[in-house]
C-alpha atoms as a PDB file:
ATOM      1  CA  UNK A   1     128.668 -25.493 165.897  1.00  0.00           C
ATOM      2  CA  UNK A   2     128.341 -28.800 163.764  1.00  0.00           C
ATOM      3  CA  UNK A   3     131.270 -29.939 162.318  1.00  0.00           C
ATOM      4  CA  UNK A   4     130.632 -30.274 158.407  1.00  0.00           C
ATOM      5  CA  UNK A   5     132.589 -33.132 157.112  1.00  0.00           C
ATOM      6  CA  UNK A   6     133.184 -33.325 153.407  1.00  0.00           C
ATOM      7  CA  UNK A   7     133.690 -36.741 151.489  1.00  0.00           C
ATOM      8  CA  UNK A   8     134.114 -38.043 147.902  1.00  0.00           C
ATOM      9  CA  UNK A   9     134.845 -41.293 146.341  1.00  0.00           C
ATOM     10  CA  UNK A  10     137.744 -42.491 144.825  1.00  0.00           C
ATOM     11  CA  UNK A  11     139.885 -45.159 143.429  1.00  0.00           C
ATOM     12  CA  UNK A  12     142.411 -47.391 145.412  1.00  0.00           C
ATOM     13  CA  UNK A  13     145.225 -47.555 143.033  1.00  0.00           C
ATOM     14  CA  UNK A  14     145.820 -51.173 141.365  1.00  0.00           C
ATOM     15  CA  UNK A  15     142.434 -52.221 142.805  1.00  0.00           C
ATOM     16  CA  UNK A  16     139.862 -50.785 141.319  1.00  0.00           C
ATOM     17  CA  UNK A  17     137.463 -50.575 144.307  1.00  0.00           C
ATOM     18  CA  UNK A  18     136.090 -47.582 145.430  1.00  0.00           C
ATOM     19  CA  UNK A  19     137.526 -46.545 148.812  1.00  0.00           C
ATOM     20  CA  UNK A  20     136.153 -43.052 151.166  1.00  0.00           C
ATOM     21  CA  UNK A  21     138.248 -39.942 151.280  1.00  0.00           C
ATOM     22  CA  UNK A  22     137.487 -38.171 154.360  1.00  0.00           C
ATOM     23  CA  UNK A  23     138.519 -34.554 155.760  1.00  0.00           C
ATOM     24  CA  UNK A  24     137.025 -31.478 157.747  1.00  0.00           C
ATOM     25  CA  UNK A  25     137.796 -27.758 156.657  1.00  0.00           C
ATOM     26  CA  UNK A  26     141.129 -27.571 159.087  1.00  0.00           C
ATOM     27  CA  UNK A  27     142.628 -30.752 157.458  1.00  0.00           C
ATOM     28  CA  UNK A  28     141.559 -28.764 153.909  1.00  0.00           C
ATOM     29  CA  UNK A  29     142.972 -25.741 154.836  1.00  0.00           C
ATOM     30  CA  UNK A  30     146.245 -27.413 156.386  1.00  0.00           C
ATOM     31  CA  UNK A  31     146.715 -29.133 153.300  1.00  0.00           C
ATOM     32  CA  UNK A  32     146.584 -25.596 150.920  1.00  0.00           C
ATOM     33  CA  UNK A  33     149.377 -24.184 153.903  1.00  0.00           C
ATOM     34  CA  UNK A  34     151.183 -27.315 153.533  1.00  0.00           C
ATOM     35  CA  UNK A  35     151.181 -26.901 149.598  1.00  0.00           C
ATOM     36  CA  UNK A  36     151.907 -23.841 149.938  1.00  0.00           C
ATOM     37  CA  UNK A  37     154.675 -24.138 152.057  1.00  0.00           C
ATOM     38  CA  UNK A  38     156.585 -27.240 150.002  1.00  0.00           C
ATOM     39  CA  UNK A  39     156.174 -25.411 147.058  1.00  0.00           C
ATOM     40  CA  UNK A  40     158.305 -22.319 148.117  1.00  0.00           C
ATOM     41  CA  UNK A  41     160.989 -24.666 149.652  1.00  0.00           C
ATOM     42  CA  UNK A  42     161.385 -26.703 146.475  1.00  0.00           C
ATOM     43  CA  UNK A  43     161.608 -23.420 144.247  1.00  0.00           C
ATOM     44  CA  UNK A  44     163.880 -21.714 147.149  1.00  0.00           C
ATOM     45  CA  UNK A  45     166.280 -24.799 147.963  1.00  0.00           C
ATOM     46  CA  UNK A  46     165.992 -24.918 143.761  1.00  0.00           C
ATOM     47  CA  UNK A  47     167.277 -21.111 143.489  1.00  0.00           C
ATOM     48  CA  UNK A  48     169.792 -22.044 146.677  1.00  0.00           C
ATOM     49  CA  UNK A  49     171.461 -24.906 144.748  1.00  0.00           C
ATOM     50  CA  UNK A  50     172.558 -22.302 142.272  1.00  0.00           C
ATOM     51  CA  UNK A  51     173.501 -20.033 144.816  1.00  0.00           C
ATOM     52  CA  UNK A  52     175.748 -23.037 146.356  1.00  0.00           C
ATOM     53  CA  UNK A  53     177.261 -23.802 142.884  1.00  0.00           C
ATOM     54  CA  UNK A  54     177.908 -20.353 142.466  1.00  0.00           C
ATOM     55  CA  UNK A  55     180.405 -20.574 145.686  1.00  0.00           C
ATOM     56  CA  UNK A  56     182.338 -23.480 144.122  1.00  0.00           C
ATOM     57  CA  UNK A  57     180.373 -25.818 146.709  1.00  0.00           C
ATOM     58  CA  UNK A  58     178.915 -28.566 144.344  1.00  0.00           C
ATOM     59  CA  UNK A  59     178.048 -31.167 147.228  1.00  0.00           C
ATOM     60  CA  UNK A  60     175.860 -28.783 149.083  1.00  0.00           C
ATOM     61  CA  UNK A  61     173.796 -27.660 145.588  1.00  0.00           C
ATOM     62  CA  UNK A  62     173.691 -31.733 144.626  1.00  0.00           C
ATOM     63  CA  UNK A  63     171.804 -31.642 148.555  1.00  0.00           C
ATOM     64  CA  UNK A  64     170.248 -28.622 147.578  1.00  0.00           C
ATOM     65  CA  UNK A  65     168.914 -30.017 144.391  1.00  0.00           C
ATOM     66  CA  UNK A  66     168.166 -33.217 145.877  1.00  0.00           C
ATOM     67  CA  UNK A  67     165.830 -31.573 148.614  1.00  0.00           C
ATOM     68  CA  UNK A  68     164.407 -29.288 146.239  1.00  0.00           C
ATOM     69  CA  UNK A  69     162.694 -32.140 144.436  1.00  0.00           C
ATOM     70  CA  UNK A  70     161.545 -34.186 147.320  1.00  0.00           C
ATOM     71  CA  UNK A  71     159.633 -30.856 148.812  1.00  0.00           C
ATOM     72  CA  UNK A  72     158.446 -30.638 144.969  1.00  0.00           C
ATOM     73  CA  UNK A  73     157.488 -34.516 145.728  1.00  0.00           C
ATOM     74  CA  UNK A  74     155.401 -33.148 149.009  1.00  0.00           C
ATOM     75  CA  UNK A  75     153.679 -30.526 147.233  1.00  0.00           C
ATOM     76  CA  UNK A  76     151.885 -32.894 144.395  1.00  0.00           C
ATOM     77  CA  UNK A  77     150.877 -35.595 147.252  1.00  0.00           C
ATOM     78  CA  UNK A  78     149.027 -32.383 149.038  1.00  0.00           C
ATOM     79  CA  UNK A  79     147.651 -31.583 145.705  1.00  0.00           C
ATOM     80  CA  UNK A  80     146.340 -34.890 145.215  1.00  0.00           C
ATOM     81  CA  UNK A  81     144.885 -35.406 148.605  1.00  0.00           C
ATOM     82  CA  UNK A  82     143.278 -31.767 148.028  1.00  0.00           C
ATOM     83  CA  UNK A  83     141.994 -32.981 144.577  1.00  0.00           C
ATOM     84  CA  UNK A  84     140.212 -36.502 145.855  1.00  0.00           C
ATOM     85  CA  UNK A  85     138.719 -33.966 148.518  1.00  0.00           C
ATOM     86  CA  UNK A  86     137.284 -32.212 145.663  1.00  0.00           C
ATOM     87  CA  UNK A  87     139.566 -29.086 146.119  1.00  0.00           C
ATOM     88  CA  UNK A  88     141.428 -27.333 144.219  1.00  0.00           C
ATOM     89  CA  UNK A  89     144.942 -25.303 145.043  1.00  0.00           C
ATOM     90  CA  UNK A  90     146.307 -22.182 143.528  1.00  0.00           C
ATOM     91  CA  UNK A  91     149.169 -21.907 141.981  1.00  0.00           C
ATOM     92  CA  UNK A  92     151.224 -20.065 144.042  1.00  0.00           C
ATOM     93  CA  UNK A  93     154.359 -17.479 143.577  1.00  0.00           C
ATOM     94  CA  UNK A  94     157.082 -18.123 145.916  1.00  0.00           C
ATOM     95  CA  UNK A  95     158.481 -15.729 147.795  1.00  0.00           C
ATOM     96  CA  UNK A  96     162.137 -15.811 149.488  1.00  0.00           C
ATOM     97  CA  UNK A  97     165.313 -14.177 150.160  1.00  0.00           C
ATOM     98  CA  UNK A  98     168.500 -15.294 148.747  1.00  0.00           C
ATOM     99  CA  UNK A  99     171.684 -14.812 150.492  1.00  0.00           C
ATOM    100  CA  UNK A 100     175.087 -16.625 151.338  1.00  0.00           C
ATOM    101  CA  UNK A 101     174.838 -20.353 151.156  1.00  0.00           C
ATOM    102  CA  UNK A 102     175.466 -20.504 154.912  1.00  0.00           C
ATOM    103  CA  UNK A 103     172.979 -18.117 155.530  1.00  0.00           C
ATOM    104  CA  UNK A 104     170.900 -19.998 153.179  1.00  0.00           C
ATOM    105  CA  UNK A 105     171.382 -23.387 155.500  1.00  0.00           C
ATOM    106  CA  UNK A 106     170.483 -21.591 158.146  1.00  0.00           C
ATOM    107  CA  UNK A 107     167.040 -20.420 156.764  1.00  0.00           C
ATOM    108  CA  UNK A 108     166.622 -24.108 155.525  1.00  0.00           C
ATOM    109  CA  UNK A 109     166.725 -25.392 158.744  1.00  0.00           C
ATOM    110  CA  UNK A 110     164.626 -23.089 160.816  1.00  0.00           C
ATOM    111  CA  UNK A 111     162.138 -23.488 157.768  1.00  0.00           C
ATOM    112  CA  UNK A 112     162.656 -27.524 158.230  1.00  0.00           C
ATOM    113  CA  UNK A 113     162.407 -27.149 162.024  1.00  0.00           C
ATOM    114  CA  UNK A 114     159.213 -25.735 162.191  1.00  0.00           C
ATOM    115  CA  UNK A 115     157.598 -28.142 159.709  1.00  0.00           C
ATOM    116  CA  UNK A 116     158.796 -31.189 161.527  1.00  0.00           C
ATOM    117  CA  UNK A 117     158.514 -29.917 165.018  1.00  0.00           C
ATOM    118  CA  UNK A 118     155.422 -27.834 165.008  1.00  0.00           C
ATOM    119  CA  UNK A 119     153.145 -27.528 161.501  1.00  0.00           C
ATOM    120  CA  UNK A 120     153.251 -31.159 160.495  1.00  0.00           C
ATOM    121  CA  UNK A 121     152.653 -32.701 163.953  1.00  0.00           C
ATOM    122  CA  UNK A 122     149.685 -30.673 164.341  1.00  0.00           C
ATOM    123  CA  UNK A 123     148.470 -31.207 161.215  1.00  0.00           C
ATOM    124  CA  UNK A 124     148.910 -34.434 161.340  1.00  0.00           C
ATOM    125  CA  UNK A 125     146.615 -34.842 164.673  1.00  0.00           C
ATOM    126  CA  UNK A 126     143.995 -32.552 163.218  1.00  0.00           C
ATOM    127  CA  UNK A 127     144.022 -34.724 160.337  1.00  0.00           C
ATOM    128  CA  UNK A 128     143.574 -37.975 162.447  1.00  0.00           C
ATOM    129  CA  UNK A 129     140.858 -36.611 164.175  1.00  0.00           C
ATOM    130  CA  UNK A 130     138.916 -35.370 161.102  1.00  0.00           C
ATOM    131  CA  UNK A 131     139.598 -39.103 159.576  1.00  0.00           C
ATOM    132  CA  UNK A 132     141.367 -37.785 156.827  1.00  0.00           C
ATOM    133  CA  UNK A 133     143.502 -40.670 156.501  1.00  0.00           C
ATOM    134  CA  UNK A 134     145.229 -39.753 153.049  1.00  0.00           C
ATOM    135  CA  UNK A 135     146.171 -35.872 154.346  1.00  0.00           C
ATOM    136  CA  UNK A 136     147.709 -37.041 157.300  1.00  0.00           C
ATOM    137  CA  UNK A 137     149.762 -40.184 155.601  1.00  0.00           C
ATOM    138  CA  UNK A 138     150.917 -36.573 153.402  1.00  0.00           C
ATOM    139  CA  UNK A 139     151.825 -35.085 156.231  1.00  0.00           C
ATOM    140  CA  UNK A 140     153.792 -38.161 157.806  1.00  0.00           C
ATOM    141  CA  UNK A 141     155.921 -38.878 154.837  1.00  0.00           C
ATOM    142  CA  UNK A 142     156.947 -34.573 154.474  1.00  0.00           C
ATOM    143  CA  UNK A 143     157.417 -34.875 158.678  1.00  0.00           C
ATOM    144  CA  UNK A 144     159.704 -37.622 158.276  1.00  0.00           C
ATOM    145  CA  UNK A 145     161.504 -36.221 155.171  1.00  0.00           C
ATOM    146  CA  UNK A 146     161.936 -32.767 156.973  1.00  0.00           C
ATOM    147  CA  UNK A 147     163.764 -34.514 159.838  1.00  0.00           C
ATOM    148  CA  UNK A 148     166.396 -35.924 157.609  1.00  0.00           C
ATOM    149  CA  UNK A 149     166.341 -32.616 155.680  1.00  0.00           C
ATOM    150  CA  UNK A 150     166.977 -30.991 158.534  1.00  0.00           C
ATOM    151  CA  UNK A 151     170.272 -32.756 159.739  1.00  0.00           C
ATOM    152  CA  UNK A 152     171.472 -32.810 156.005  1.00  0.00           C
ATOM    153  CA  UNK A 153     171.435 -29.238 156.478  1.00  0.00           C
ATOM    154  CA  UNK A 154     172.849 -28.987 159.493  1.00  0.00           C
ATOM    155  CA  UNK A 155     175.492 -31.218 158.248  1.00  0.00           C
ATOM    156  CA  UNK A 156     176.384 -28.790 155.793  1.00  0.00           C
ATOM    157  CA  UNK A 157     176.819 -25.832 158.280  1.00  0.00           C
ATOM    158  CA  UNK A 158     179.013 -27.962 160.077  1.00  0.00           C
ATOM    159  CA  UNK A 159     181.600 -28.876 157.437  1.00  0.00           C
ATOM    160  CA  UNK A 160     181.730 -25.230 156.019  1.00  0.00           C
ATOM    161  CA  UNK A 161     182.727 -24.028 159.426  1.00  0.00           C
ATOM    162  CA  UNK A 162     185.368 -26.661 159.211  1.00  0.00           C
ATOM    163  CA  UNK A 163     186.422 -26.000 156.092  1.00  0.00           C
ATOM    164  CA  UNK A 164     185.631 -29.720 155.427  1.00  0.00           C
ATOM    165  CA  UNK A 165     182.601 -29.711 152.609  1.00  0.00           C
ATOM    166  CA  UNK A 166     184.534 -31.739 150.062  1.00  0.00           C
ATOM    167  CA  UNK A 167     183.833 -34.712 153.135  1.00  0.00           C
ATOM    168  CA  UNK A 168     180.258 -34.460 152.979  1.00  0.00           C
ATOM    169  CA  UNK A 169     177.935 -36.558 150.390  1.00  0.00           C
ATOM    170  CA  UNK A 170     178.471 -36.254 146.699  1.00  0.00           C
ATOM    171  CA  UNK A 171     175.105 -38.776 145.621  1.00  0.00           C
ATOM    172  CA  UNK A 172     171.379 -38.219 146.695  1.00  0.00           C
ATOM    173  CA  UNK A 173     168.661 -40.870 146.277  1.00  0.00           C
ATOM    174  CA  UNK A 174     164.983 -39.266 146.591  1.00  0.00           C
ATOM    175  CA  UNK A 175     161.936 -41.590 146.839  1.00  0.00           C
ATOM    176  CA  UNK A 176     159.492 -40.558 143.592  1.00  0.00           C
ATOM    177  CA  UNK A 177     156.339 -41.282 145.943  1.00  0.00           C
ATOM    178  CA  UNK A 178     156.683 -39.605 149.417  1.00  0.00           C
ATOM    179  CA  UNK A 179     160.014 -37.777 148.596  1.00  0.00           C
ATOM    180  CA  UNK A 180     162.237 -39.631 151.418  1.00  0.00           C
ATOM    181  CA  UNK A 181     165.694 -38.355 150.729  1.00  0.00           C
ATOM    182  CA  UNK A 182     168.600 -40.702 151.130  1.00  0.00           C
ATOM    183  CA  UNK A 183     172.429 -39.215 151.460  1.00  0.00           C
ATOM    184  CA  UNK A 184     174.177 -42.817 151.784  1.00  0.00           C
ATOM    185  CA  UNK A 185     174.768 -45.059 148.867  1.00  0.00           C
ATOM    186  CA  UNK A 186     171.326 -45.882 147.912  1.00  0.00           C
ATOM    187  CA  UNK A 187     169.709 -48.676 149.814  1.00  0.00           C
ATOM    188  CA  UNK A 188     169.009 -52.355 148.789  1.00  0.00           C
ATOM    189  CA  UNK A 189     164.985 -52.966 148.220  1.00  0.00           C
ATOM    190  CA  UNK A 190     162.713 -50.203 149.329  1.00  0.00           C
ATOM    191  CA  UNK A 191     161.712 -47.059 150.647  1.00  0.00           C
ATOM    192  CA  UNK A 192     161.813 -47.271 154.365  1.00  0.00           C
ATOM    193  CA  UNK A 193     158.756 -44.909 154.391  1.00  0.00           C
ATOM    194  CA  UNK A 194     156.491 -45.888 151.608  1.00  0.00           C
ATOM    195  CA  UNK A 195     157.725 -48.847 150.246  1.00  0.00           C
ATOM    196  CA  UNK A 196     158.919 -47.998 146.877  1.00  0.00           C
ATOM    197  CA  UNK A 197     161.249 -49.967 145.061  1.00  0.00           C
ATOM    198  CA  UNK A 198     164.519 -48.451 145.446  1.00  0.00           C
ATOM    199  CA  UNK A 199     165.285 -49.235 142.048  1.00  0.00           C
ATOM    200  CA  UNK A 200     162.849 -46.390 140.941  1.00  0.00           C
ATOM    201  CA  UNK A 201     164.752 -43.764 143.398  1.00  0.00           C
ATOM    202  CA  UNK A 202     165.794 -40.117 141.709  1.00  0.00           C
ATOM    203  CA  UNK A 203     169.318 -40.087 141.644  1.00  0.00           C
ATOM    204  CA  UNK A 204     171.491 -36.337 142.050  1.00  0.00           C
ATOM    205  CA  UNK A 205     175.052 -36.031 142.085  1.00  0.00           C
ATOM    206  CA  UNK A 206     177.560 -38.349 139.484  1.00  0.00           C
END
């Protein structure tokens, strides 16, 4: 069967020129799971924080918080890619389970482990192949995020079963453009994925 290829024209930010936004139906329908699937972690790690705060553990809902806008973050780039595609996606209602925080950790990072082992890879080399170049840059910057998501939360685990989570971070940076989520003091000049200006980072915690 012939692959049908869908394209549409849009505008390369700060340039004005007219660049090609290319994608097959997998990288399409990749990008609604992918929305999809931020979406519910940013409203579930959201619903977490509370959840966390709840417990009297105020460093794990700043991290909670703190993730739950950087998979926010992921969800509008895959609605934008979908949109220059000429696509549209649903809103969606998110769907979860809320439990103990340390059950909740635990459900964040077999969520995170999939994405950045599994879904995101594969999307990402579907989305090479189809050219989309602006799905799979999507998918590299939530892949990359997830990774560091995914040890924050492990992290976490860690100093509850040491009775230690008063050590762990009480300040989150998150990147406004690709979401990259920093748990340091934030860093001098720019987003090590994207570029950004570090100055324009989203701070959590006081």
């Amino acid at each position: 069967m012939k692959k049908m290829m869908l394209f549409c024209l849009v505008l390369t930010s700060g340039t004005g020129q007219l660049s090609i936004a290319a994608g097959g139906d997998k990288t399409i329908g990749n990008l609604m799971t992918a929305f999809k699937g931020e979406s519910t972690a940013s409203a579930k790690y959201a619903a977490y924080a509370l959840q966390a705060k709840q417990e009297g553990l105020n460093q794990i809902a700043t991290m909670f918080e703190a993730t739950s806008k950087a998979e926010q973050i992921h969800a509008t780039n895959h609605q934008t890619v979908l949109e220059k595609m000429g696509q549209k996606a649903e809103p969606i209602k998110p769907e979860f389970t809320l439990k103990t925080t340390k059950e909740n950790l635990q459900d964040a990072i077999s969520g995170e482990t999939y994405e950045m082992m599994t879904m995101y890879p594969g999307f990402i080399a579907t989305a090479r192949a189809e050219s989309a170049t602006s799905a799979s840059k999507s998918f590299r910057w939530a892949m990359d995020t997830e990774k560091k998501h995914q040890l924050m939360f492990q992290n976490a685990i860690n100093a509850i079963n040491a009775n230690k989570t008063t050590s762990l971070p009480k300040v989150y940076w998150v990147c406004p453009k690709c979401g990259n989520t920093y748990d340091v003091t934030k860093p001098e000049g720019s987003c090590s994925f994207c570029s950004t200006k570090s100055g324009k980072f989203i701070r959590f915690g006081k």
